[in-house]
Protein backbone atom coordinates (compact mmCIF):
# COMPACT_ATOMS: atom_id res chain seq x y z
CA UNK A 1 9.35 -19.40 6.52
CA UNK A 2 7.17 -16.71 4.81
CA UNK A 3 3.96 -15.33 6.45
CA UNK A 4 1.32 -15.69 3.75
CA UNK A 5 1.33 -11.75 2.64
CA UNK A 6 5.22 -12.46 1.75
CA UNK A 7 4.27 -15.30 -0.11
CA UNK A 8 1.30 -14.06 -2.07
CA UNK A 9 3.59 -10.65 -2.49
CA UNK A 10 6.59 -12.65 -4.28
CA UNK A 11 4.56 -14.66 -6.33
CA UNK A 12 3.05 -11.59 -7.64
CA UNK A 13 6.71 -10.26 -8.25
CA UNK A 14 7.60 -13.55 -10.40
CA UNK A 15 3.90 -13.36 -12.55
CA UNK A 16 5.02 -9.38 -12.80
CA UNK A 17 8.09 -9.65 -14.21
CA UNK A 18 7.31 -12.16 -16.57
CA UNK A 19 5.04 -9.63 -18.51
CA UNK A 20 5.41 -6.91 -21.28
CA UNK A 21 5.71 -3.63 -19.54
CA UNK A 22 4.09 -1.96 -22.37
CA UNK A 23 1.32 -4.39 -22.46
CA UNK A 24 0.92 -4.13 -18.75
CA UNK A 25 0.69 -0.56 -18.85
CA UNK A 26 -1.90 -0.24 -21.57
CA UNK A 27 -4.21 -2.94 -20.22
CA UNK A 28 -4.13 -1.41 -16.54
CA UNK A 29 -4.20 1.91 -17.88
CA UNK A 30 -1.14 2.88 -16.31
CA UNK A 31 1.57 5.06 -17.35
CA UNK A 32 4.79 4.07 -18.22
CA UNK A 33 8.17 5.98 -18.54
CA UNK A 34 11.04 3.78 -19.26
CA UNK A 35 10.92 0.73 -16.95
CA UNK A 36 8.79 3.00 -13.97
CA UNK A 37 4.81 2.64 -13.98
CA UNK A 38 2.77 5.08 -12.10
CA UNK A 39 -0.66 4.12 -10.98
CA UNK A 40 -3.21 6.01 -8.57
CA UNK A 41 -4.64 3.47 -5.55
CA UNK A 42 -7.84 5.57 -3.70
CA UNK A 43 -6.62 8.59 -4.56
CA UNK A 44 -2.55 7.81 -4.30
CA UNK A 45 -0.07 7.42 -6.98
CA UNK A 46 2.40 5.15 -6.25
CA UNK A 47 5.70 3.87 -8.16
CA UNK A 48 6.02 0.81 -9.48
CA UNK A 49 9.93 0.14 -10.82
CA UNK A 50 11.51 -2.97 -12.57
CA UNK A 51 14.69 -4.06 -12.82
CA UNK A 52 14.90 -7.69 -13.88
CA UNK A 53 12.72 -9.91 -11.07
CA UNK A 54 13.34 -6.95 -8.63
CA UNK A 55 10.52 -5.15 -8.33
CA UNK A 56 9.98 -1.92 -5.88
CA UNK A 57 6.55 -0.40 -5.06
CA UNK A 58 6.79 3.13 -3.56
CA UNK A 59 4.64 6.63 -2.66
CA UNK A 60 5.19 9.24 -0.66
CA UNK A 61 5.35 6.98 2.31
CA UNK A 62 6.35 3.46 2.94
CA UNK A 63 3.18 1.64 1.30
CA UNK A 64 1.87 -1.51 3.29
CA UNK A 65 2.38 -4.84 2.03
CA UNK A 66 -1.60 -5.34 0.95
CA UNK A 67 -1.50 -2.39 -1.24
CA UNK A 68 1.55 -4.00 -2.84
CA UNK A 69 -0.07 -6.74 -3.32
CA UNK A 70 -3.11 -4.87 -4.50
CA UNK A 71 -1.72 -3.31 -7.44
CA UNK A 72 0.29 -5.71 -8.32
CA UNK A 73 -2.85 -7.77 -8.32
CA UNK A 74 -4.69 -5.32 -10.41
CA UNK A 75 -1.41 -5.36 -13.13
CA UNK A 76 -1.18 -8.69 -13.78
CA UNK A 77 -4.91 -9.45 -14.06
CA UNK A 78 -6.05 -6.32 -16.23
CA UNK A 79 -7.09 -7.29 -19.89
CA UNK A 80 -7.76 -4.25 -21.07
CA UNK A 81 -12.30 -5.21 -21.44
CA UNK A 82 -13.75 -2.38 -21.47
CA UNK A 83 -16.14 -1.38 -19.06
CA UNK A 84 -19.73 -2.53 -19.16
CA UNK A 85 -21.53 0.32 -17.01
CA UNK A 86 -23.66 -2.42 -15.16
CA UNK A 87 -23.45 -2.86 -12.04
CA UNK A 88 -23.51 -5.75 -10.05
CA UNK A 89 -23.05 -6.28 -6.16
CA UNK A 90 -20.43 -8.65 -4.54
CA UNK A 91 -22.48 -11.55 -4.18
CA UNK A 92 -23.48 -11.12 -7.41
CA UNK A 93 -20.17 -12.25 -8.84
CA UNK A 94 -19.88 -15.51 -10.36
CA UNK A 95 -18.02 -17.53 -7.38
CA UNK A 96 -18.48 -15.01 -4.66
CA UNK A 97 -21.54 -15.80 -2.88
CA UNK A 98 -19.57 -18.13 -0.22
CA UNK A 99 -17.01 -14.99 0.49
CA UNK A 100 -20.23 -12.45 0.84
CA UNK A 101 -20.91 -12.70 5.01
CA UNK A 102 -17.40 -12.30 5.55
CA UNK A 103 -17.33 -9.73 3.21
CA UNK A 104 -20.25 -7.79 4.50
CA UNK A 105 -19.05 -8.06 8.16
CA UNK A 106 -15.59 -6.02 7.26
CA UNK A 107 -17.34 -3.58 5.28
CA UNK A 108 -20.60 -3.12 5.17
CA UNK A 109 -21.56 -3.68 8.90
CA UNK A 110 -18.64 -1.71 9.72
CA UNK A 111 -19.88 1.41 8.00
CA UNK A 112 -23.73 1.08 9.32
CA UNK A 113 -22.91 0.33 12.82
CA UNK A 114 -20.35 3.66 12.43
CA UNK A 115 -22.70 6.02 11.12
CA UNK A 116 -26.26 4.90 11.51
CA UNK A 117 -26.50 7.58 14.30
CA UNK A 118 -25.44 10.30 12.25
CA UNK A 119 -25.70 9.12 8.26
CA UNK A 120 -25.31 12.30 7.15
CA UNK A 121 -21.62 12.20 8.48
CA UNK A 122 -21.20 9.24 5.94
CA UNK A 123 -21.95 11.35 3.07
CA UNK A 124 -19.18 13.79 4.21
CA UNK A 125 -16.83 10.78 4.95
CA UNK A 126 -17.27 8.85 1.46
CA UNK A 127 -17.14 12.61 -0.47
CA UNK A 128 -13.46 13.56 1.80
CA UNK A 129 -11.52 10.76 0.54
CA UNK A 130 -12.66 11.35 -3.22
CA UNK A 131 -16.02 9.77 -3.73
CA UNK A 132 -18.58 11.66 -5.90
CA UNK A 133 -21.90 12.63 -5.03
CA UNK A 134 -25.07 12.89 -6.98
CA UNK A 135 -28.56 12.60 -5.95
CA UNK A 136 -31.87 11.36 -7.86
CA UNK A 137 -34.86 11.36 -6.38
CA UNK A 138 -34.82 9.76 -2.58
CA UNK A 139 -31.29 7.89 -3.95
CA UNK A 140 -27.72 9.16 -3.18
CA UNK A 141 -24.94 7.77 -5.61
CA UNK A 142 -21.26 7.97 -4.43
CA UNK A 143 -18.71 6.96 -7.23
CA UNK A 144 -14.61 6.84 -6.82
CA UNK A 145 -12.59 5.42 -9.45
CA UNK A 146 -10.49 3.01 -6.98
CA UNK A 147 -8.25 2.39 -9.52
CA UNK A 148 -7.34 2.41 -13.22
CA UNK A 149 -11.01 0.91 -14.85
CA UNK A 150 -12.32 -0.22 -11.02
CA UNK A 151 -15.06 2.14 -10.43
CA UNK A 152 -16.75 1.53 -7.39
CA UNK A 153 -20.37 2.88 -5.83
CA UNK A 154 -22.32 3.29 -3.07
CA UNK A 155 -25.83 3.46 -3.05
CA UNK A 156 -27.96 4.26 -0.40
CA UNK A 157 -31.69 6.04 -0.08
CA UNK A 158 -33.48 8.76 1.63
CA UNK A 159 -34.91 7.74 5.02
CA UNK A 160 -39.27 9.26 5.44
CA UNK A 161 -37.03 11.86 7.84
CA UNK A 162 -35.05 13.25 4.78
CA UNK A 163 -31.90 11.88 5.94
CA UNK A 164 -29.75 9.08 4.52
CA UNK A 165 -30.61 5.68 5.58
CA UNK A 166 -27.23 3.56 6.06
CA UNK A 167 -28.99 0.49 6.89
CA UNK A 168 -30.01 0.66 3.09
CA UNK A 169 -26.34 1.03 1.88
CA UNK A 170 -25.23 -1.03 -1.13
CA UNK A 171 -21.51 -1.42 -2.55
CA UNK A 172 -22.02 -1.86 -6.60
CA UNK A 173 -19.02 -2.54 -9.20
CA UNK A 174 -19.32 -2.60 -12.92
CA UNK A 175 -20.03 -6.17 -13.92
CA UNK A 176 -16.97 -6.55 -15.85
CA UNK A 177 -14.63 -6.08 -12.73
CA UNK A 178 -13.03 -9.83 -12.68
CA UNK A 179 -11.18 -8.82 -15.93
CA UNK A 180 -9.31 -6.21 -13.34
CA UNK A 181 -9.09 -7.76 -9.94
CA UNK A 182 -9.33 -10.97 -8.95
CA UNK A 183 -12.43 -11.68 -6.11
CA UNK A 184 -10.30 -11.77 -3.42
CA UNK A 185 -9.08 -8.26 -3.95
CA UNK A 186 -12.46 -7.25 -4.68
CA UNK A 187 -13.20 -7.97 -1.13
CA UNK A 188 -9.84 -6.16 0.13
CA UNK A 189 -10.27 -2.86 -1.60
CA UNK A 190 -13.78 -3.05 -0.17
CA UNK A 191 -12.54 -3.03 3.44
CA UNK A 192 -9.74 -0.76 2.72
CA UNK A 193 -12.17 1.85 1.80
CA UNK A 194 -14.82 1.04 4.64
CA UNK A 195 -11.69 1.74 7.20
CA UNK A 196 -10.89 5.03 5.05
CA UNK A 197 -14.41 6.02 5.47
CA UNK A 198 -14.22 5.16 9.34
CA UNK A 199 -11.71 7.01 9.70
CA UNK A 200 -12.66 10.16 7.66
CA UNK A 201 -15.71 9.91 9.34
CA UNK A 202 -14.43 10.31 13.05
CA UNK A 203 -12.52 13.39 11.28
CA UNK A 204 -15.70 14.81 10.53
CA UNK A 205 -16.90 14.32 13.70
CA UNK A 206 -14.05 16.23 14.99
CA UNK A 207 -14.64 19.35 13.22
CA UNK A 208 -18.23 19.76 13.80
């Protein structure tokens, strides 16, 4: 019997192979030589080969089955819309208000409880895996394009003692996401990058 990942993993196999690589290519933004797509997840570019129904997902490493799933994910759904530059948070989303506690308690919460004691340790985190800083007044902006048309923000403020405040953090995404990633993988991006920034973050802690 398959274990859900399998499942959702082979169905996105069957819905793959049943598309136009050309198409899929220009609507993800992806490039395509041949039958081989290459696509950059967070920073990565991984492989993505065809051969009939068989389908093989590869990087310099052995990539786990959720970022399979992932970009497959992000393949299959992308339309090609062009961004809207609005922003919108999660449980702003048509239809994900119901996800949004569980959705805040694997990402959000993760990163305040992390770095509340040292926030500027956050800003270090979010910048070493690829995120963008800029600063406007008492705001910080951190942008990363996640993936092909999927940026992604953080937003946070200045704190009366100069410094960061992470209990004011905010995840944005341009408002015309859906037409990229379905909701669910909304949320799972979100928590992948909340565990890269964990992690980066005890990194920086390290070389201090």
């Amino acid at each position: 019997m398959q274990n859900p990942y399998e499942a959702s993993y082979n169905l996105a196999c069957e819905k793959m192979a049943q598309l136009d690589l050309d198409d899929v290519a220009f609507n993800g933004s992806a490039r395509l030589d041949s039958d081989v797509l290459s696509i950059e997840l967070l920073g990565e570019t991984f492989i993505i080969k065809e051969r009939g129904k068989n389908i093989t997902i590869s990087s310099g490493r052995e990539p786990r089955i959720s970022e399979k799933i992932l970009l497959l994910h992000y393949l299959v759904t992308a339309d090609g819309a062009p961004l809207t530059s609005q922003e919108v948070t999660l449980e702003n989303i048509p239809g994900a208000a119901f996800y949004y506690p569980t959705y805040k308690a694997r990402s959000i919460d993760l990163i305040i409880r992390r770095f509340t004691a040292a926030p500027s340790d956050f800003i270090k985190a979010v910048q070493k895996i690829g995120f963008n800083p800029a600063k406007e007044g008492r705001q910080y902006r951190l942008k990363s394009l996640v993936l092909p048309n999927v940026p992604i923000f953080f937003v946070l403020w200045e704190s009366d003692s100069g410094h960061p405040a992470i209990e004011t953090i905010k995840v944005l995404y341009d408002t015309g996401i859906t037409h990229y990633l379905p909701l669910e993988d909304i949320i799972i991006i979100t928590e992948m990058i909340a565990h890269r920034i964990i992690k980066s973050g005890a990194e920086v802690s390290y070389l201090k």
